[in-house]
Protein backbone atom coordinates (compact mmCIF):
# COMPACT_ATOMS: atom_id res chain seq x y z
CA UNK A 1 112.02 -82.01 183.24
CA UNK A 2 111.49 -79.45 180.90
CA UNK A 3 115.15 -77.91 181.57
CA UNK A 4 116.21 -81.63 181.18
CA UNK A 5 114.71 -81.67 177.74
CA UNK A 6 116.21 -78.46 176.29
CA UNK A 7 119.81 -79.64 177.49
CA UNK A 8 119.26 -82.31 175.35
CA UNK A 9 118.31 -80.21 172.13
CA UNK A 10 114.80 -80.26 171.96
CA UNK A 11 112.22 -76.64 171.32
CA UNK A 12 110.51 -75.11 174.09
CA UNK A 13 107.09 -76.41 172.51
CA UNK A 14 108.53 -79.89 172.50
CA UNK A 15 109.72 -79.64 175.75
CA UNK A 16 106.50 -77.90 177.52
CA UNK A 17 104.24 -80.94 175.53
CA UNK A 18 106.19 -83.88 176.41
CA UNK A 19 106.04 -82.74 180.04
CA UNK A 20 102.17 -81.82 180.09
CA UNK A 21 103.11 -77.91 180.96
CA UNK A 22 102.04 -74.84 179.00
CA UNK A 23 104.50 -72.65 177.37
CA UNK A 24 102.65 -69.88 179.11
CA UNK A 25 103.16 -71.02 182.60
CA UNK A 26 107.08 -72.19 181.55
CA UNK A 27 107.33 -68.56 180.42
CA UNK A 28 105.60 -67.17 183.61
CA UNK A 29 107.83 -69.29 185.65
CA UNK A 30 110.79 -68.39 184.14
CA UNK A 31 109.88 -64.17 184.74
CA UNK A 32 109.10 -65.23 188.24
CA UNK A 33 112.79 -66.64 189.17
CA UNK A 34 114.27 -64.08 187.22
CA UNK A 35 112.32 -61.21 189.29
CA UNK A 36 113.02 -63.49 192.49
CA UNK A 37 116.90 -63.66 191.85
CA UNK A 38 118.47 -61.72 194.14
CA UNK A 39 120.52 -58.69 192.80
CA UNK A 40 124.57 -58.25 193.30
CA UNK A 41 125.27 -55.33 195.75
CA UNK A 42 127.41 -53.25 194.93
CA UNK A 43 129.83 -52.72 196.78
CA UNK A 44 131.21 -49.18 195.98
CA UNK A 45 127.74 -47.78 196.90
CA UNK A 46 127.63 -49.56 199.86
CA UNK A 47 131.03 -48.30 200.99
CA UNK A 48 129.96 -45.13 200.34
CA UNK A 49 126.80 -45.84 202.62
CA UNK A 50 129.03 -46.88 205.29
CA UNK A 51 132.10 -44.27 205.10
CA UNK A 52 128.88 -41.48 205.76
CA UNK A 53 127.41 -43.79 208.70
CA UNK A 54 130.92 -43.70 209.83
CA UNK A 55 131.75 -39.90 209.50
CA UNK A 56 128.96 -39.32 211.49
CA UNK A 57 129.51 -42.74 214.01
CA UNK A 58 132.87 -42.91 213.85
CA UNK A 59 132.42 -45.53 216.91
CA UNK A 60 130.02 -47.97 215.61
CA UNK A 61 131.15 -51.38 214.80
CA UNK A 62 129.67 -53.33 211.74
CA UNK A 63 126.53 -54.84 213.53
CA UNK A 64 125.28 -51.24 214.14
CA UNK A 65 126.17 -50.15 210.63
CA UNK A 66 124.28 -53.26 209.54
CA UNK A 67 121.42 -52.63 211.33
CA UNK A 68 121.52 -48.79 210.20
CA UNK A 69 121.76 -49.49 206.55
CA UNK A 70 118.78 -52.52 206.53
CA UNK A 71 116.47 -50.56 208.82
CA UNK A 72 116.94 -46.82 208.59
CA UNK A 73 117.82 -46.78 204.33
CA UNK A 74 116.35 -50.00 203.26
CA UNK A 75 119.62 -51.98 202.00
CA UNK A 76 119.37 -55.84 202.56
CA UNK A 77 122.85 -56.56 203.30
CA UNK A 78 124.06 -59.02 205.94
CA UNK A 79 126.37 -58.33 208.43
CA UNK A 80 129.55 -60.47 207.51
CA UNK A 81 129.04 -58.25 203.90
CA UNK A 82 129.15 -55.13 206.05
CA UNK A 83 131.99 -56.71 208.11
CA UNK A 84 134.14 -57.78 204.64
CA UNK A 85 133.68 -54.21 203.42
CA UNK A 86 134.77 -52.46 206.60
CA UNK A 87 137.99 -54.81 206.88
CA UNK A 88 138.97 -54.38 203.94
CA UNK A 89 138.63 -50.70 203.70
CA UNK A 90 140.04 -50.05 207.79
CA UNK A 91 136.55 -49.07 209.23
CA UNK A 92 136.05 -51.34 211.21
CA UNK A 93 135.82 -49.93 215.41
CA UNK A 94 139.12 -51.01 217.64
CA UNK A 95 137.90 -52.38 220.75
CA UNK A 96 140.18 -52.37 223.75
CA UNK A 97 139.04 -55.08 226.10
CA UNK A 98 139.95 -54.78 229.76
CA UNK A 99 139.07 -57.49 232.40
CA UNK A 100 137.35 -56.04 235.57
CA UNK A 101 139.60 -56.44 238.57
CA UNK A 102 136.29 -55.85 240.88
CA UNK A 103 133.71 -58.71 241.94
CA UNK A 104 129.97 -58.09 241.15
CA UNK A 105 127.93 -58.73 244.75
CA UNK A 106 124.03 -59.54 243.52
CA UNK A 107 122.71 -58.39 240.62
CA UNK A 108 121.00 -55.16 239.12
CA UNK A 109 117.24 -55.10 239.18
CA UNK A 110 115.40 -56.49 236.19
CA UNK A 111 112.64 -54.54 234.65
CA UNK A 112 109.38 -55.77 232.68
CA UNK A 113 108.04 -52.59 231.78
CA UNK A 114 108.65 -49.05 230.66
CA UNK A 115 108.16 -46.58 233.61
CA UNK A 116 109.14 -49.37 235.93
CA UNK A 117 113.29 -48.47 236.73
CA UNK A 118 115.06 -45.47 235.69
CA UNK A 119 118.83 -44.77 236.47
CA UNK A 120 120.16 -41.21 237.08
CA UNK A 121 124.00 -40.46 236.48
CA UNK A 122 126.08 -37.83 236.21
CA UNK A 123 129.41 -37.13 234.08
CA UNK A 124 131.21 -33.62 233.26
CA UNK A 125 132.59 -32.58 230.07
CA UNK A 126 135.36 -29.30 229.13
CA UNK A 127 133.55 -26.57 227.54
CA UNK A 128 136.87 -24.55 226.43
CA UNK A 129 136.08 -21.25 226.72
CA UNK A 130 134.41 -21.60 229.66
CA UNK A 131 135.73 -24.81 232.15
CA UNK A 132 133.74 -27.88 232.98
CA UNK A 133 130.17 -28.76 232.41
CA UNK A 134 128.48 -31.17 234.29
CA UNK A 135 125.62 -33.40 232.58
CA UNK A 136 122.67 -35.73 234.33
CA UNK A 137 120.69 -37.93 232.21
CA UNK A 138 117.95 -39.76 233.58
CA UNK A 139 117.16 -42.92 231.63
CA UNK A 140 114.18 -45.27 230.98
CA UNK A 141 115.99 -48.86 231.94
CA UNK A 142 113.31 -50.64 229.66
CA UNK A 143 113.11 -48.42 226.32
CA UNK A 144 116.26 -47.30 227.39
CA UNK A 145 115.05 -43.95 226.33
CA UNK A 146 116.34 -40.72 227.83
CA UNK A 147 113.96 -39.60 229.84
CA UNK A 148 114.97 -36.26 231.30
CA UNK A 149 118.23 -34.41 231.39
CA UNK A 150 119.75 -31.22 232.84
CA UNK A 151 123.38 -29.59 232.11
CA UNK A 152 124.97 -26.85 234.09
CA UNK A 153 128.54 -25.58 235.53
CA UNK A 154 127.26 -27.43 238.54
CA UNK A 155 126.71 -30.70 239.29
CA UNK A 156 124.50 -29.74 242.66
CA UNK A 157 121.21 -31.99 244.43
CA UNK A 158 119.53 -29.38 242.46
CA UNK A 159 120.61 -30.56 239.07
CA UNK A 160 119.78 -33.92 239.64
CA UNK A 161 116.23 -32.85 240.66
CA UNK A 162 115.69 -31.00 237.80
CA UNK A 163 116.70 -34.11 234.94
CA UNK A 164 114.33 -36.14 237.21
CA UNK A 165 111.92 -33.67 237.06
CA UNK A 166 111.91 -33.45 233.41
CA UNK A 167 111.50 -36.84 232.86
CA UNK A 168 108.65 -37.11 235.72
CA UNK A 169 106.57 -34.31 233.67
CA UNK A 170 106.87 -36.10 230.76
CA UNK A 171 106.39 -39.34 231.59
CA UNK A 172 103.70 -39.34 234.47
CA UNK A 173 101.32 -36.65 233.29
CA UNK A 174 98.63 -37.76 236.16
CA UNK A 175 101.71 -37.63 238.77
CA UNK A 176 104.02 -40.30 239.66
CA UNK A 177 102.60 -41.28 243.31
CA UNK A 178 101.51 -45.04 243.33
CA UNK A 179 103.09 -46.02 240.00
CA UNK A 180 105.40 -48.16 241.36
CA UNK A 181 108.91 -46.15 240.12
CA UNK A 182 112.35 -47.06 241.26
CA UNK A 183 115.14 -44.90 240.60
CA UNK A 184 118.69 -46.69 240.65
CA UNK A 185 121.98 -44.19 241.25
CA UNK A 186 125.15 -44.35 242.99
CA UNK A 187 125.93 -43.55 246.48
CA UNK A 188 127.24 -39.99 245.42
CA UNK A 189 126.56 -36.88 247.82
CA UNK A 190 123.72 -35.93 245.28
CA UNK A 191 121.68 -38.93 245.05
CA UNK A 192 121.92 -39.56 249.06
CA UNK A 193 121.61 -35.85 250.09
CA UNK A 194 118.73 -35.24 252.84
CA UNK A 195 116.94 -32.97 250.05
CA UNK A 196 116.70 -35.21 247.40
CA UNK A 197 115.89 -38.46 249.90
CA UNK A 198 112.87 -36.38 250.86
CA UNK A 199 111.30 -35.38 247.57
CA UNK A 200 111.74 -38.88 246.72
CA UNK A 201 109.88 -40.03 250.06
CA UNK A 202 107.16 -37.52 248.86
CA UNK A 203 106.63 -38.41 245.57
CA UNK A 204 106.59 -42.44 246.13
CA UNK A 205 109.60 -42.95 244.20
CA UNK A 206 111.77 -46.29 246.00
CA UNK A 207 115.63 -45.44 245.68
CA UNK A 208 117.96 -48.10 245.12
CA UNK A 209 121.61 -47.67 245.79
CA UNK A 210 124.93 -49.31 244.10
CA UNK A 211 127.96 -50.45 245.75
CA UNK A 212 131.23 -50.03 245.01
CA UNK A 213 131.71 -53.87 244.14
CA UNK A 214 128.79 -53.83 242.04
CA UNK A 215 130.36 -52.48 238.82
CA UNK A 216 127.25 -53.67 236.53
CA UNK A 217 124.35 -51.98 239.14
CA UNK A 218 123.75 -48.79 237.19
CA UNK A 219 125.56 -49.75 233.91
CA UNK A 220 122.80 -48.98 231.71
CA UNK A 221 122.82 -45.32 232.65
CA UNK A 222 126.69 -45.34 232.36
CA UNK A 223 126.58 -46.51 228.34
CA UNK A 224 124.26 -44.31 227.44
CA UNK A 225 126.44 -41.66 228.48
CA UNK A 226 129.16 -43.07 227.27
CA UNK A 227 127.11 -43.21 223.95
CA UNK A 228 126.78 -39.49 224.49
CA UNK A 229 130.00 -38.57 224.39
CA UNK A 230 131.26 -40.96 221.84
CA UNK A 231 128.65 -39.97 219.43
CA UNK A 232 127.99 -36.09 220.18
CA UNK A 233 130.57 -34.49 223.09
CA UNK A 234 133.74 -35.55 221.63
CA UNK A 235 132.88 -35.01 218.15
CA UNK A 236 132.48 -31.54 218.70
CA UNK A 237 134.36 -28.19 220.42
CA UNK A 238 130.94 -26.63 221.65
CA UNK A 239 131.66 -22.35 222.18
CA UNK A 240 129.35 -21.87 225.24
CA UNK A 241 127.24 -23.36 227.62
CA UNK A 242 123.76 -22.55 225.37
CA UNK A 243 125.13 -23.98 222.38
CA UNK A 244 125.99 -27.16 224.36
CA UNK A 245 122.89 -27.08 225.82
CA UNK A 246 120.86 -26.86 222.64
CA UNK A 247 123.04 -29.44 220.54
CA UNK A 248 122.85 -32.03 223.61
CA UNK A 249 119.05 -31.49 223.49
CA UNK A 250 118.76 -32.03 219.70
CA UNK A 251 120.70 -35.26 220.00
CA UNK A 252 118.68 -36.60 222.40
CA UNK A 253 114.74 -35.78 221.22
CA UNK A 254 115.84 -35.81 217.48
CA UNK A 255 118.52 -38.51 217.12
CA UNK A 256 118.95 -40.68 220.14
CA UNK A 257 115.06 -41.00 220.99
CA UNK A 258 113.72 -41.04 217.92
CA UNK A 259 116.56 -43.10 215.71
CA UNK A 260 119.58 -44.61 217.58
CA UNK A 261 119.59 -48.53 216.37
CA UNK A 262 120.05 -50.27 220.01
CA UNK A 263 121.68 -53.71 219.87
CA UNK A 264 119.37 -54.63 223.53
CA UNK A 265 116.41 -53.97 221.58
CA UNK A 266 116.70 -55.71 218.42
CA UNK A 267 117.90 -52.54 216.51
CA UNK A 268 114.93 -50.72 217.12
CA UNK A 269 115.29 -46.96 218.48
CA UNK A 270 113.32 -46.29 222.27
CA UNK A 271 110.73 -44.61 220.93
CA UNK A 272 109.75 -47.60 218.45
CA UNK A 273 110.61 -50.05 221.22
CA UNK A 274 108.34 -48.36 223.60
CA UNK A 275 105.73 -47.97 220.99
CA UNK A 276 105.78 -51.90 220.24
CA UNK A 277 105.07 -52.51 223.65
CA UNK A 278 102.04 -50.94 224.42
CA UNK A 279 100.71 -51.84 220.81
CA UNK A 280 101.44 -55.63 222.29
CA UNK A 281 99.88 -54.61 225.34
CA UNK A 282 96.61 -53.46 223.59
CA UNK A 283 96.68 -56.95 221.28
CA UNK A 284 96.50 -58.82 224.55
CA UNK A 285 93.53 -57.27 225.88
CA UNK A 286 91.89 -57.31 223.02
């Protein structure tokens, strides 16, 4: 009424009395909507936001870039915004879709809980210098944290152990017998060997096995690698097997654990993921 009234060419204390308000509160009212009204981005800063997201992720679309600028630096920006600015500056990720020619038989386990599946993969990478490197990552199917890793010239049984082992000391500090762990792989000679079916056996740790027409059955392992290369491997020339070794390591406890936005869990990083659940955990019991 009062906005009514000065349209119409009457003061602010003639207003304010004829409709029974104070000019205080008017005043007050008006600060309020003018500290509520939301500010124009600019767009050259955020550009500039996303053309350093993008020199360091050259392969992440505009939801991830989204999610990176309103939950790593803050910026509340919607994604179609982020998407605009990306088209119309040619950042935006080409996708090349290809149908599967392969039928899925059953489907992959489902997990509930961290510590519940893990996947274990392997994929090799040229170190130029030197030839091929071979890398296993074992990964947490629920945080979809990387739980243990190894990287050698050789992609033996013995490498394979030694990622699972990593992530079994870090993971199950009072041992892993009894806790219910199921480890999904391939059928490769590694995963099926006699040596690594019998350390399994002994430590309690139920294998499952994909087939051939199963593409999806260990496909969480397989992005995450994929994720490592795209993000770290193929961004860089690395001049030994140390250096690999170190930077790989980095990536993982520094960036990928600690910070990577995941799209499967609501654009929060494993680590935070994992720490939300047992903090929901606790609220239950309580």
């Amino acid at each position: 009424m009062v906005k009514q009234l000065l349209k119409e060419g009457y003061t602010v204390k003639e207003s304010c009395k004829a409709s029974g308000l104070s000019r205080s509160r008017y005043y007050s009212f008006i600060n309020l909507r003018e500290i509520e009204k939301p500010k124009k981005i600019n767009e050259i800063e955020i550009l500039e936001k996303i053309k350093a997201i993008k020199s360091e992720h050259p392969f992440w679309g505009y939801r991830r870039v989204t999610a990176w600028l309103r939950h790593r630096e803050g910026v509340l920006i919607n994604h179609k915004t982020v998407s605009k600015i990306m088209k119309e500056h040619s950042l935006l990720a080409s996708q090349t879709v290809h149908k599967a020619k392969r039928k899925a038989e059953g489907r992959k386990p489902r997990t509930q809980r961290p510590k519940e599946i893990w996947g274990i993969d392997m994929t090799k990478f040229m170190i130029p210098c030197i030839g091929w490197a071979y890398l296993v990552v074992v990964l947490d199917w629920y945080t979809k944290k990387i739980v243990g890793w190894e990287i050698s010239l050789r992609g033996r049984t013995a490498e394979w152990k030694s990622a699972l082992d990593k992530g079994l000391v870090s993971e199950f500090k009072e041992g892993v017998r009894g806790r219910g762990l199921k480890l999904v792989s391939d059928n490769g000679s590694q995963p099926t060997s006699r040596a690594f079916m019998k350390e399994m056996a002994v430590l309690g740790i139920e294998q499952i096995f994909t087939s051939y027409d199963n593409p999806k059955g260990n496909a969480d392992t397989e992005r995450v690698i994929r994720t490592i290369k795209e993000e770290l491997i193929w961004l860089n020339e690395f001049r030994s097997l140390d250096e690999a070794r170190e930077r790989i390591e980095d990536w993982i406890t520094n960036c990928y654990n600690k910070l990577y936005v995941h799209s499967a869990l609501g654009y929060l990083s494993p680590e935070e993921y994992e720490l939300k659940y047992y903090r929901e955990q606790q609220r239950n019991v309580a």
